[in-house]
Protein backbone atom coordinates (compact mmCIF):
# COMPACT_ATOMS: atom_id res chain seq x y z
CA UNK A 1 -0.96 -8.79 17.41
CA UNK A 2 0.53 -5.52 16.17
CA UNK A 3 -2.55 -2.70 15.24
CA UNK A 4 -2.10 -1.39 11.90
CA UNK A 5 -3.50 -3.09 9.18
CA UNK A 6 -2.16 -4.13 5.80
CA UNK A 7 -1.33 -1.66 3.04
CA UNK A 8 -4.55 -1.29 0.63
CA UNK A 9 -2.92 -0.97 -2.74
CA UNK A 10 -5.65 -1.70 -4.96
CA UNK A 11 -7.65 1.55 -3.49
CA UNK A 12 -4.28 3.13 -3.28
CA UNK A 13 -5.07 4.81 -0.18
CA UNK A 14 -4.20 4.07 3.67
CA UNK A 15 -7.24 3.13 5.94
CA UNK A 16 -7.28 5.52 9.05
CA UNK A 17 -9.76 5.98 12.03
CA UNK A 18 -10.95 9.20 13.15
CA UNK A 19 -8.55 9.71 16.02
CA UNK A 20 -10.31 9.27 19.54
CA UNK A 21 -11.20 12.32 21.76
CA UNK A 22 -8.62 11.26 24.60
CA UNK A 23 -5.92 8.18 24.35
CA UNK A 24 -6.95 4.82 25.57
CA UNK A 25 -5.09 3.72 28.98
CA UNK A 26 -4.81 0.61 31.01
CA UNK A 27 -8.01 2.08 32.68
CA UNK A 28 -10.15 1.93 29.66
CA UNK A 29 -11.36 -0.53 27.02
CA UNK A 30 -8.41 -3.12 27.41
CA UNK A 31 -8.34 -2.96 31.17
CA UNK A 32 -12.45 -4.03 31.40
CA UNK A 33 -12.25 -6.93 29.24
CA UNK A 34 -12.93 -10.15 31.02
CA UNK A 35 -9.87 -12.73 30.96
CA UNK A 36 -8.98 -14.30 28.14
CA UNK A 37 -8.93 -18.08 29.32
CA UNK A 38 -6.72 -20.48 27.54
CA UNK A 39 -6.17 -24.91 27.07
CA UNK A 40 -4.46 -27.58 25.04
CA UNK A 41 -6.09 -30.79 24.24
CA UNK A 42 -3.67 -34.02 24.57
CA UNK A 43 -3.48 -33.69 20.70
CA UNK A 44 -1.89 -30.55 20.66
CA UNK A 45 -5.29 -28.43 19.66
CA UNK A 46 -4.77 -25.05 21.34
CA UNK A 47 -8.07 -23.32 22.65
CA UNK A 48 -8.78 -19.85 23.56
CA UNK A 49 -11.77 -18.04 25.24
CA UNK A 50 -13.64 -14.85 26.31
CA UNK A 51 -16.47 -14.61 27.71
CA UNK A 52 -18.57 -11.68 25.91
CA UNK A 53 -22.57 -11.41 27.54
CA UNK A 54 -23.09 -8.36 25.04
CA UNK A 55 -25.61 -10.05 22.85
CA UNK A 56 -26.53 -14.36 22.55
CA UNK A 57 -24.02 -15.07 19.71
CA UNK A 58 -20.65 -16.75 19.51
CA UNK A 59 -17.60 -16.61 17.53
CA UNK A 60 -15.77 -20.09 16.54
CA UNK A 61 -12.86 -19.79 14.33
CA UNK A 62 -10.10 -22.07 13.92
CA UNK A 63 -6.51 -20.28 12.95
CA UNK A 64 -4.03 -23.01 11.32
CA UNK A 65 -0.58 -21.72 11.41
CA UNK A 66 -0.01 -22.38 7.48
CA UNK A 67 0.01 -19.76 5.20
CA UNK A 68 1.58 -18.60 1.74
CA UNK A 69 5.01 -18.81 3.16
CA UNK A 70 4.36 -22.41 4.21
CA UNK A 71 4.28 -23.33 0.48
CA UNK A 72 6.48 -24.74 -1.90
CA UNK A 73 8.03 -22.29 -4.07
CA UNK A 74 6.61 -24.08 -7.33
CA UNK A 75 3.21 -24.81 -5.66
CA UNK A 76 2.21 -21.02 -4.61
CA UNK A 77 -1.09 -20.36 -4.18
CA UNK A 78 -1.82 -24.27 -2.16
CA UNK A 79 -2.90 -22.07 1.15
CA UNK A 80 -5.17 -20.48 -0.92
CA UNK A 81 -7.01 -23.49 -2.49
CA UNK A 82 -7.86 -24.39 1.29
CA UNK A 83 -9.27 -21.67 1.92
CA UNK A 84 -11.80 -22.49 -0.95
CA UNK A 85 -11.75 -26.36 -0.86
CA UNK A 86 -12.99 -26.41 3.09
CA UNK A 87 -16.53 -25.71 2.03
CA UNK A 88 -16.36 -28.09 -0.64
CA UNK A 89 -17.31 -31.50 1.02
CA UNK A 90 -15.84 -33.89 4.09
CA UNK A 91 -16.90 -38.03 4.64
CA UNK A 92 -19.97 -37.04 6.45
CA UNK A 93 -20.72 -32.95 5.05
CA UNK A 94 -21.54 -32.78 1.59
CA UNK A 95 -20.27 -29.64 -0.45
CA UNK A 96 -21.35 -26.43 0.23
CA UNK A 97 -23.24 -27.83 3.47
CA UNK A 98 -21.11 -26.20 6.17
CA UNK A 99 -22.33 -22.74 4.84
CA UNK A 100 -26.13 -23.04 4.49
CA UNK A 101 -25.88 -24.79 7.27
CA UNK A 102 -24.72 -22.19 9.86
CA UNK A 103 -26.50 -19.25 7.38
CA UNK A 104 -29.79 -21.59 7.90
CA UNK A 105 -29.37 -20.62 11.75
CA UNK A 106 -28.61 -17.05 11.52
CA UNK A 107 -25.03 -17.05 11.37
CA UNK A 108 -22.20 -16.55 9.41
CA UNK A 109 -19.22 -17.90 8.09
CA UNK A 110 -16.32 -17.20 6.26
CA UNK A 111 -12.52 -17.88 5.43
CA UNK A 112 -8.95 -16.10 5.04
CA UNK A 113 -5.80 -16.80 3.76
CA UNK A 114 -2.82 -14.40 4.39
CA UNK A 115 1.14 -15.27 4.47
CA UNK A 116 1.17 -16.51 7.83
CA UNK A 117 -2.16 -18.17 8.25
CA UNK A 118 -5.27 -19.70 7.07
CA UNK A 119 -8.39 -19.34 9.21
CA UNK A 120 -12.11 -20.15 9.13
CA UNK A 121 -14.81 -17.95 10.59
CA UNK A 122 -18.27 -18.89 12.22
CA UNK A 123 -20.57 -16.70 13.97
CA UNK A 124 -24.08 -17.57 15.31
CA UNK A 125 -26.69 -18.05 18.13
CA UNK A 126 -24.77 -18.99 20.94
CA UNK A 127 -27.22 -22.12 21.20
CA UNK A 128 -24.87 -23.74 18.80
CA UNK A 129 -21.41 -23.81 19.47
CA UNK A 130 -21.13 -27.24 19.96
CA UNK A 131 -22.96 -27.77 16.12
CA UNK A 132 -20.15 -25.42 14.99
CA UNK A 133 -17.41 -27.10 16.80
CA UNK A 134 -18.47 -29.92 15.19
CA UNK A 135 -18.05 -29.16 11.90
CA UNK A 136 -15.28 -27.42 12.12
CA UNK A 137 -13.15 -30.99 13.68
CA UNK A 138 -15.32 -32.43 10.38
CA UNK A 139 -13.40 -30.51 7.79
CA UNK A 140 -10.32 -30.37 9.63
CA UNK A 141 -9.13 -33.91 8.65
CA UNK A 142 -11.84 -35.68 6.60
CA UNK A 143 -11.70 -33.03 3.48
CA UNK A 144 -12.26 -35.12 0.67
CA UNK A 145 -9.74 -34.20 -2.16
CA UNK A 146 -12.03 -35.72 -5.50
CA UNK A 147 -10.58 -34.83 -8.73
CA UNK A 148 -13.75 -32.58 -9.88
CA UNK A 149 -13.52 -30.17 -6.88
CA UNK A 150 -9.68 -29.39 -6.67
CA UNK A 151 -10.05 -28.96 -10.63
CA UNK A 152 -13.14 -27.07 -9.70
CA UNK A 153 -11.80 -25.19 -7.61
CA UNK A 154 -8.22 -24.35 -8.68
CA UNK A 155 -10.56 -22.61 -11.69
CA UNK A 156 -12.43 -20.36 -9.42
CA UNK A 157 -8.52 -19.29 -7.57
CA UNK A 158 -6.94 -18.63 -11.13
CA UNK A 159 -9.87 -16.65 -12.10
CA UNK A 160 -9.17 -13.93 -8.86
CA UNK A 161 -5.75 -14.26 -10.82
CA UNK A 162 -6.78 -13.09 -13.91
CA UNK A 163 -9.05 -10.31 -12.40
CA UNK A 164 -5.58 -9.09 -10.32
CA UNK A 165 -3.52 -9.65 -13.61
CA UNK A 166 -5.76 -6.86 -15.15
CA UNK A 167 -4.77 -4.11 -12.64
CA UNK A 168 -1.32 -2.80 -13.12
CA UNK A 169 -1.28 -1.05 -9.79
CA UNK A 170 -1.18 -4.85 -7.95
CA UNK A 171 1.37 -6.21 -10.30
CA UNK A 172 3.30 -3.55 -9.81
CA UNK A 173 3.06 -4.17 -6.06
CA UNK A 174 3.80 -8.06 -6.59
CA UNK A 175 6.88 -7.24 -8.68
CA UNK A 176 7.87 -4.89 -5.67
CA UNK A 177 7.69 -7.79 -3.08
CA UNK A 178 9.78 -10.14 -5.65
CA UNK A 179 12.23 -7.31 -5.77
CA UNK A 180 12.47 -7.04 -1.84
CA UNK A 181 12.94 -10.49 -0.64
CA UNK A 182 15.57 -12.15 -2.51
CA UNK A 183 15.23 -15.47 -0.26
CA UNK A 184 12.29 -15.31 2.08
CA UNK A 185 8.94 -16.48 0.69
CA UNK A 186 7.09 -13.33 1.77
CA UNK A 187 8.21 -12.46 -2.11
CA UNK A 188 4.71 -14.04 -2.83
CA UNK A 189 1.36 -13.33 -1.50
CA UNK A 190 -1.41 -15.80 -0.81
CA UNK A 191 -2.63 -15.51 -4.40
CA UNK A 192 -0.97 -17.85 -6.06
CA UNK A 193 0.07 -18.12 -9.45
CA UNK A 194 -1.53 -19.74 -12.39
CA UNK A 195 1.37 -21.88 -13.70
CA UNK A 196 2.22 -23.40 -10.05
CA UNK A 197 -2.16 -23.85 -9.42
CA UNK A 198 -1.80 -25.70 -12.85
CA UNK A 199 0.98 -28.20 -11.79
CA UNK A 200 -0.30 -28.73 -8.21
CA UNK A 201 -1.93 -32.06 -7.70
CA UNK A 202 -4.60 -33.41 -5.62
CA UNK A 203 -1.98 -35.50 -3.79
CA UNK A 204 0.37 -32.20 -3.62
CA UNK A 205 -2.55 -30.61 -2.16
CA UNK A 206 -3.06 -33.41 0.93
CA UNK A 207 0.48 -33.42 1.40
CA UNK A 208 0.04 -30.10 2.50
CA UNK A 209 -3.08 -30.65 4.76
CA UNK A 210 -1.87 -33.57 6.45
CA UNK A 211 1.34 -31.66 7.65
CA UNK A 212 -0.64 -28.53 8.56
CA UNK A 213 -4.68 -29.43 8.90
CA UNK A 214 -3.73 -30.85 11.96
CA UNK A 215 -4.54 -30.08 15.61
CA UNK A 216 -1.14 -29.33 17.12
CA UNK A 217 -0.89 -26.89 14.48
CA UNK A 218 -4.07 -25.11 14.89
CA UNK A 219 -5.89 -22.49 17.58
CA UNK A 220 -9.41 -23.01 18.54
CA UNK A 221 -11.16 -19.18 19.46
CA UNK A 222 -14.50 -18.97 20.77
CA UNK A 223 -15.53 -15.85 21.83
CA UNK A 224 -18.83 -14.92 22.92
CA UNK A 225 -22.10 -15.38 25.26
CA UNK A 226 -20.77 -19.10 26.89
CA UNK A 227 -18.48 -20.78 29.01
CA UNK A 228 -15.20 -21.90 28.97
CA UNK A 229 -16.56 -25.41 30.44
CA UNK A 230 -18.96 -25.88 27.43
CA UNK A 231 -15.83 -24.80 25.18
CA UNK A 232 -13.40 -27.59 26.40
CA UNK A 233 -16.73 -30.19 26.36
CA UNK A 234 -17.42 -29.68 22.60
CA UNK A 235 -13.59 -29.28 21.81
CA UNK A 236 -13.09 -32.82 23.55
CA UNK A 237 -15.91 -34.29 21.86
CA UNK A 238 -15.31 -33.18 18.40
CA UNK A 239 -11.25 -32.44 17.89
CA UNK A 240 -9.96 -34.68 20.88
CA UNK A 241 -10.48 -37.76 18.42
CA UNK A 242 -8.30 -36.80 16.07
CA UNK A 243 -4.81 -37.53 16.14
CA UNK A 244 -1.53 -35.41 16.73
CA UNK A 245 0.06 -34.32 13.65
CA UNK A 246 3.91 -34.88 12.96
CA UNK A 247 5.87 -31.95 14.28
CA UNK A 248 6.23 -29.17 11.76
CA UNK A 249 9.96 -28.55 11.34
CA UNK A 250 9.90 -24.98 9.96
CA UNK A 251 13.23 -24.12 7.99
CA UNK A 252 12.68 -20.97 6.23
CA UNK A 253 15.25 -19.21 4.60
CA UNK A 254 16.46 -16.32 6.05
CA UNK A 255 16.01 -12.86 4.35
CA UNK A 256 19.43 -11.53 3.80
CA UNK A 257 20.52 -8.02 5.05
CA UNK A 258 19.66 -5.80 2.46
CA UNK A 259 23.05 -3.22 1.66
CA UNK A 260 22.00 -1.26 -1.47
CA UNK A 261 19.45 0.27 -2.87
CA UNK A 262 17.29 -1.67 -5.27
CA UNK A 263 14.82 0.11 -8.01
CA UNK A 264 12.91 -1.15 -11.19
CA UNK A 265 10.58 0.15 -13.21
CA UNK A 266 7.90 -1.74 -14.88
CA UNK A 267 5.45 -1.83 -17.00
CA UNK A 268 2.77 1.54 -17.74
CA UNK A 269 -0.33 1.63 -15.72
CA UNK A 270 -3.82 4.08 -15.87
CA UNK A 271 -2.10 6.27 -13.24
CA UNK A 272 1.71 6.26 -11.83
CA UNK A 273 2.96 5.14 -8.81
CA UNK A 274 6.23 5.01 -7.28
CA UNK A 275 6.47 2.27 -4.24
CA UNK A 276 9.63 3.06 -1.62
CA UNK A 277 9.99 0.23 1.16
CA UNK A 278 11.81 -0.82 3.83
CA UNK A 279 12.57 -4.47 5.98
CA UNK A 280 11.55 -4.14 9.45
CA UNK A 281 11.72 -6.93 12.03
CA UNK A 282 9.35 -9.00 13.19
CA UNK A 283 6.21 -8.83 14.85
CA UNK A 284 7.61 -9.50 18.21
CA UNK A 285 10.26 -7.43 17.98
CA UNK A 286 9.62 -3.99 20.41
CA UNK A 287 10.95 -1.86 18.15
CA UNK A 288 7.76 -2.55 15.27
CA UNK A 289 5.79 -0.07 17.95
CA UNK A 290 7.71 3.10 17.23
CA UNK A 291 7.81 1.69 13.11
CA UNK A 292 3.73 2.01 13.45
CA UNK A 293 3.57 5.41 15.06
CA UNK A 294 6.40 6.45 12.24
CA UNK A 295 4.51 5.17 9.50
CA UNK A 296 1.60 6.98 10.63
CA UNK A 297 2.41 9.92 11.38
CA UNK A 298 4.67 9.85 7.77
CA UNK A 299 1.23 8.28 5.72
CA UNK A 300 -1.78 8.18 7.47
CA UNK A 301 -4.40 11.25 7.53
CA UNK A 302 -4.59 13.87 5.57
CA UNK A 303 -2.07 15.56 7.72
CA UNK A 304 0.53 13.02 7.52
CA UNK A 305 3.50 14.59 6.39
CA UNK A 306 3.89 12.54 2.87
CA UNK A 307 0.53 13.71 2.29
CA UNK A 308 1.12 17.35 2.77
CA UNK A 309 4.34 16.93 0.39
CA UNK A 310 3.06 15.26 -2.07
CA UNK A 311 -0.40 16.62 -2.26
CA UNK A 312 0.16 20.04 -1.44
CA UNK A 313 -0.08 22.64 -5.33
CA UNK A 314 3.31 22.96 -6.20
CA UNK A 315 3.95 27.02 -6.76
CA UNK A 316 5.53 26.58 -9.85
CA UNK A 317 3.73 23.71 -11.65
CA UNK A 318 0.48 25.00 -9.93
CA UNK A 319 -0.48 21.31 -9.48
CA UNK A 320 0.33 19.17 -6.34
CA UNK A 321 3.04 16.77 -7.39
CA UNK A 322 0.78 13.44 -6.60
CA UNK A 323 -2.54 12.65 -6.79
CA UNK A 324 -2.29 10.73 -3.07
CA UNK A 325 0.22 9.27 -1.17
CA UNK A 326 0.93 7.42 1.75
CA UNK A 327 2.69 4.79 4.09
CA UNK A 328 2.09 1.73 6.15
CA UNK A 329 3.91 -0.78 8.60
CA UNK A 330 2.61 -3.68 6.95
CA UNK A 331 3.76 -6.53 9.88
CA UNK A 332 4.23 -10.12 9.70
CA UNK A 333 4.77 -13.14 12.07
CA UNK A 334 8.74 -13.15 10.05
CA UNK A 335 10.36 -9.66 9.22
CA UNK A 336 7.95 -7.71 7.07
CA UNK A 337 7.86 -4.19 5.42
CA UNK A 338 7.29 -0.72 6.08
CA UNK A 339 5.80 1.03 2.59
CA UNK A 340 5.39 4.15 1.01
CA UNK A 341 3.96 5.36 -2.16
CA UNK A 342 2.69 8.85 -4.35
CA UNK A 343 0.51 8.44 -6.73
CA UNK A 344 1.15 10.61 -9.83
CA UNK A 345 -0.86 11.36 -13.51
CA UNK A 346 2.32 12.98 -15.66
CA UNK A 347 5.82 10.80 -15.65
CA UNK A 348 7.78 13.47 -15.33
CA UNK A 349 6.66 13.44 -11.58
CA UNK A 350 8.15 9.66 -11.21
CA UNK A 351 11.47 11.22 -9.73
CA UNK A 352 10.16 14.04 -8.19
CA UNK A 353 7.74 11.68 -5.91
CA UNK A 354 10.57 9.21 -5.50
CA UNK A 355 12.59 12.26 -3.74
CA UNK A 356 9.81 13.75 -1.68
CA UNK A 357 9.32 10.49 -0.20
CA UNK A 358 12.79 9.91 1.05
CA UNK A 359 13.59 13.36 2.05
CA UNK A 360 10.23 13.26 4.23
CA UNK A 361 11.94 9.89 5.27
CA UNK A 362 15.02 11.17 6.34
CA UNK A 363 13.57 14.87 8.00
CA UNK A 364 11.81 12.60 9.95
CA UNK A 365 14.95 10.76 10.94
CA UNK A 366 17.07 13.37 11.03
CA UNK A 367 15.77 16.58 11.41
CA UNK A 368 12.45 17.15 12.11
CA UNK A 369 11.00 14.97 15.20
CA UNK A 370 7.10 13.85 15.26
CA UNK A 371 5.81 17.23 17.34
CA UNK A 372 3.61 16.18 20.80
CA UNK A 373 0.30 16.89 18.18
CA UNK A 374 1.47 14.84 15.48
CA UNK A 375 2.58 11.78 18.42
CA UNK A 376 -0.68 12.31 19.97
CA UNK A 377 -3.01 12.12 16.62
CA UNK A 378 -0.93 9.09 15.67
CA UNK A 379 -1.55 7.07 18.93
CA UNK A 380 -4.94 7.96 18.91
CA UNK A 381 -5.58 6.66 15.48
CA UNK A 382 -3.94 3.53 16.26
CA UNK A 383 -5.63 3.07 19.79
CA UNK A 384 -8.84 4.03 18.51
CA UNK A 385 -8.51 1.50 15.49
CA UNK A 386 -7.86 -1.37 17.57
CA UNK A 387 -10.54 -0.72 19.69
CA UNK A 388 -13.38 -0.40 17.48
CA UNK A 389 -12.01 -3.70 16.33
CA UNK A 390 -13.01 -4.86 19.24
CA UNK A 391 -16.40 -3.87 19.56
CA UNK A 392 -18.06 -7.53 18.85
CA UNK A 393 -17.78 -11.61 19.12
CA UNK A 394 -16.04 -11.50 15.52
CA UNK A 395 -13.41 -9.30 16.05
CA UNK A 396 -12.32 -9.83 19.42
CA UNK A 397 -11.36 -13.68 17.51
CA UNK A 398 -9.87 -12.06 15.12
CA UNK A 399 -7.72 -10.17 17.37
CA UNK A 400 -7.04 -13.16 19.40
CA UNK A 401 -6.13 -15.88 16.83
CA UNK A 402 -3.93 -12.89 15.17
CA UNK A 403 -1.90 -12.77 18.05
CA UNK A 404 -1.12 -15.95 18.27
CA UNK A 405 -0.20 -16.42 14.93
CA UNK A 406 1.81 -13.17 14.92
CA UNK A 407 3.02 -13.78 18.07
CA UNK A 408 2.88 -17.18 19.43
CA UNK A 409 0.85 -15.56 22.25
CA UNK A 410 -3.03 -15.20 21.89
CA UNK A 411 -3.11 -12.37 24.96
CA UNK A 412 0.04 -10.56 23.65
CA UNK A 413 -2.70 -7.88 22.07
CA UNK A 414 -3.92 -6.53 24.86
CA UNK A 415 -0.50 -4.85 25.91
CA UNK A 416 -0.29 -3.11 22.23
CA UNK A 417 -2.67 0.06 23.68
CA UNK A 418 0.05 0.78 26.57
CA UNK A 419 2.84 -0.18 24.51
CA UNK A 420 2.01 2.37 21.38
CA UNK A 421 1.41 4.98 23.98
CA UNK A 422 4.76 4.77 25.45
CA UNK A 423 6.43 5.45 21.81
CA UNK A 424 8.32 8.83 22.21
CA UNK A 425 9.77 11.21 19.84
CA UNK A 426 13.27 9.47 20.14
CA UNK A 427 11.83 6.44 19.57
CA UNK A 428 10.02 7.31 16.54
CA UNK A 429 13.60 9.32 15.27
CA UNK A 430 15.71 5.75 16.39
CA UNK A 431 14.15 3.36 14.17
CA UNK A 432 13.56 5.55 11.03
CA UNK A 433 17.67 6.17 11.11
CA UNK A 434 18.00 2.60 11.46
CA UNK A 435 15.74 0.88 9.82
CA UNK A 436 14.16 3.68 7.12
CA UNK A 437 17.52 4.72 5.29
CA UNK A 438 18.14 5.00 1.55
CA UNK A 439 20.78 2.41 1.18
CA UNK A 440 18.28 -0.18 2.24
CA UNK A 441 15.01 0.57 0.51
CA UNK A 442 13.24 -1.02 -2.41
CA UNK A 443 12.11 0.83 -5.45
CA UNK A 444 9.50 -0.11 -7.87
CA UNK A 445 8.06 2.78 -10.40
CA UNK A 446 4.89 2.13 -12.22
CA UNK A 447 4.72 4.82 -14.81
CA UNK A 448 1.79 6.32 -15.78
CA UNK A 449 0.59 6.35 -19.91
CA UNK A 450 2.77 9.08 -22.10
CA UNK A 451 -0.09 11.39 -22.52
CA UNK A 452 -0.69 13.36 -26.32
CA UNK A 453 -0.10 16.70 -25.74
């Protein structure tokens, strides 16, 4: 799993941690954790484990490698509906039943659909893993697809579209993705779209389950106060019944290399905002390390150098030419994005902001390398992030199943800490000339209203 977390454009502002009094090192946080333990069932059902004695509750979540980008281009938004329709009735749990089940015993569930994956989440007493196992090999192939809860349903997914169709800040940021990838189905997000929800079928929709509800192409995490032998009995109990799935042959198309800049400008919104971006690789390529640091120490914090540019009163205008700005390493499992943005009241800033943003760029590419404080506040941000993330049952999953998704390794986390800290200066400098330059970034301008004078 890489550390930084998606850009928040609906806030339009960059999440950042407090940075941590000293850096976190092998000897620290990471290094302490007991061994992450890992099996396979015959069926393919991968299962993953930590033992956590902090308080008597466990984590079960299941991560299914099927996401937006698994979907047909005319049937976006079919992760989604799964993420909804899992709660909504198997052969032997009625609808609704999963949840007040586990909430009856003091725990907690919940559900997420991103581009790369889909997972479900369920914490409780650790008394009941194997009641939470169970369920969770229940809805994993005896969903019942009736009529009246995909219809259902679908309503309750198109209604989040609506809601997002009603801020022009998001659309703007979906017509920026569209823009960027010109083959790759990362030009979608797990929302979905009305007119694709409206022609998607119940027998589209278990077309889709049967080739990726299935246990060769899912993660079992437990993490919490148990043992590894009680995890392997329940999973063999519950999900060893329950036949391999047909390989997944994955052919995705292949985002081509992007040679010229690309810009639109769309439609007004209540406040302007210019969005600059950039394809990086994937997330197991080394070099999306040094991207992170870059991004932060470009976006993040109030003394992240976009921010100072943008934010700081101009001496002529006596205003600061944006309102906020900043920029994130938004990482994927398949290449994904790093992303700036200023956000601006008067349109004659639109151009202005646009420039600031890739001369800060370039400085940082060019001229002007991070300095040891700026490296240092940017790794301890990051470091101190992830490990606060890590604090309880729930996140340490989260963290786990991530990785493997991201990945294809559920450990491959717990070298990130010692891996960000060995970004240098050079490295940072590297990647921003090679991946952050102007002939290869994306452009989308939301303009803010025309103002009377």
């Amino acid at each position: 799993m890489r550390l930084v977390p998606v850009v928040l454009i609906a806030s339009l502002s960059v999440v950042s941690a407090q940075p941590a009094k000293s850096p976190v090192h092998k000897n620290g946080f990471i290094a302490k954790m007991p061994e992450i333990q890992t099996d396979q069932l015959a069926n393919g059902l991968r299962i993953a484990f930590l033992k956590l004695d902090a308080a008597p509750v466990v984590a079960v979540q299941v991560w299914y490698h099927a996401g937006s980008k698994d979907e047909p281009r005319d049937r976006r938004g079919s992760a989604h509906m799964f993420e909804h329709m899992m709660f909504k009735g198997t052969e032997h749990v009625r609808s609704e039943a999963h949840a007040q089940m586990i909430n009856n015993v003091g725990g907690y569930v919940n559900a997420q659909t991103d581009e790369d994956a889909t997972h479900f989440i369920d914490t409780m007493p650790a008394s009941y893993l194997d009641f939470a196992v169970q369920l969770e090999a229940e809805r994993m192939r005896h969903l019942l697809f009736r009529k009246t809860m995909v219809d259902g349903e679908r309503q309750v997914v198109e209604e989040e579209i609506r809601r997002n169709d009603n801020v022009p800040a998001l659309k703007g940021f979906l017509r920026f993705l569209e823009i960027a990838y010109k083959a790759h189905p990362y030009a979608w997000t797990a929302g979905g779209t009305i007119k694709d929800l409206d022609a998607t079928t119940p027998a589209d929709l278990k077309k889709f389950y049967d080739t990726y509800y299935v246990p060769n192409n899912a993660m079992l995490v437990v993490v919490g106060n148990t043992t590894l032998d009680k995890v392997k009995a329940a999973a063999d109990k519950y999900f060893g019944p329950i036949a391999k799935g047909a390989e997944i042959a994955r052919k995705l198309p292949v985002e081509p290399a992007q040679t010229a800049k690309r810009k639109e400008t769309v439609e007004a919104g209540q406040v302007g905002i210019t969005f600059v971006g950039w394809h990086i690789p994937m997330a197991k390529d080394h070099d999306v390390y040094a991207l992170q640091v870059a991004a932060i120490v470009l976006g993040s914090g109030e003394s992240a150098r976009l921010k100072l540019r943008l934010k700081s009163t101009d001496p002529k205008t006596k205003h600061p030419l944006a309102l906020e700005a900043g920029m994130e390493a938004v990482v994927r499992e398949d290449p994904g994005m790093v992303i700036g943005l200023g956000a601006y009241l008067d349109p004659a800033q639109a151009d202005p902001v646009e420039a600031a943003i890739f001369d800060e760029v370039t400085k940082l590419g060019a001229g002007g390398p991070p300095t040891n404080v700026e490296l240092r506040k940017a790794k301890n941000q990051v470091q101190s992030g992830f490990v606060f993330s890590l604090e309880h049952a729930q996140g340490l999953a989260e963290a786990i199943g991530r990785s493997w998704i991201l990945t294809g390794e559920p450990t491959k986390f717990l070298g990130d800490v010692d891996e960000i800290e060995a970004v240098t200066a050079a490295d940072v400098q590297r990647v921003v000339k090679k991946y952050l330059t102007p002939d290869k970034a994306t452009v989308v301008v939301i303009p803010p209203p025309v103002r009377g004078k």
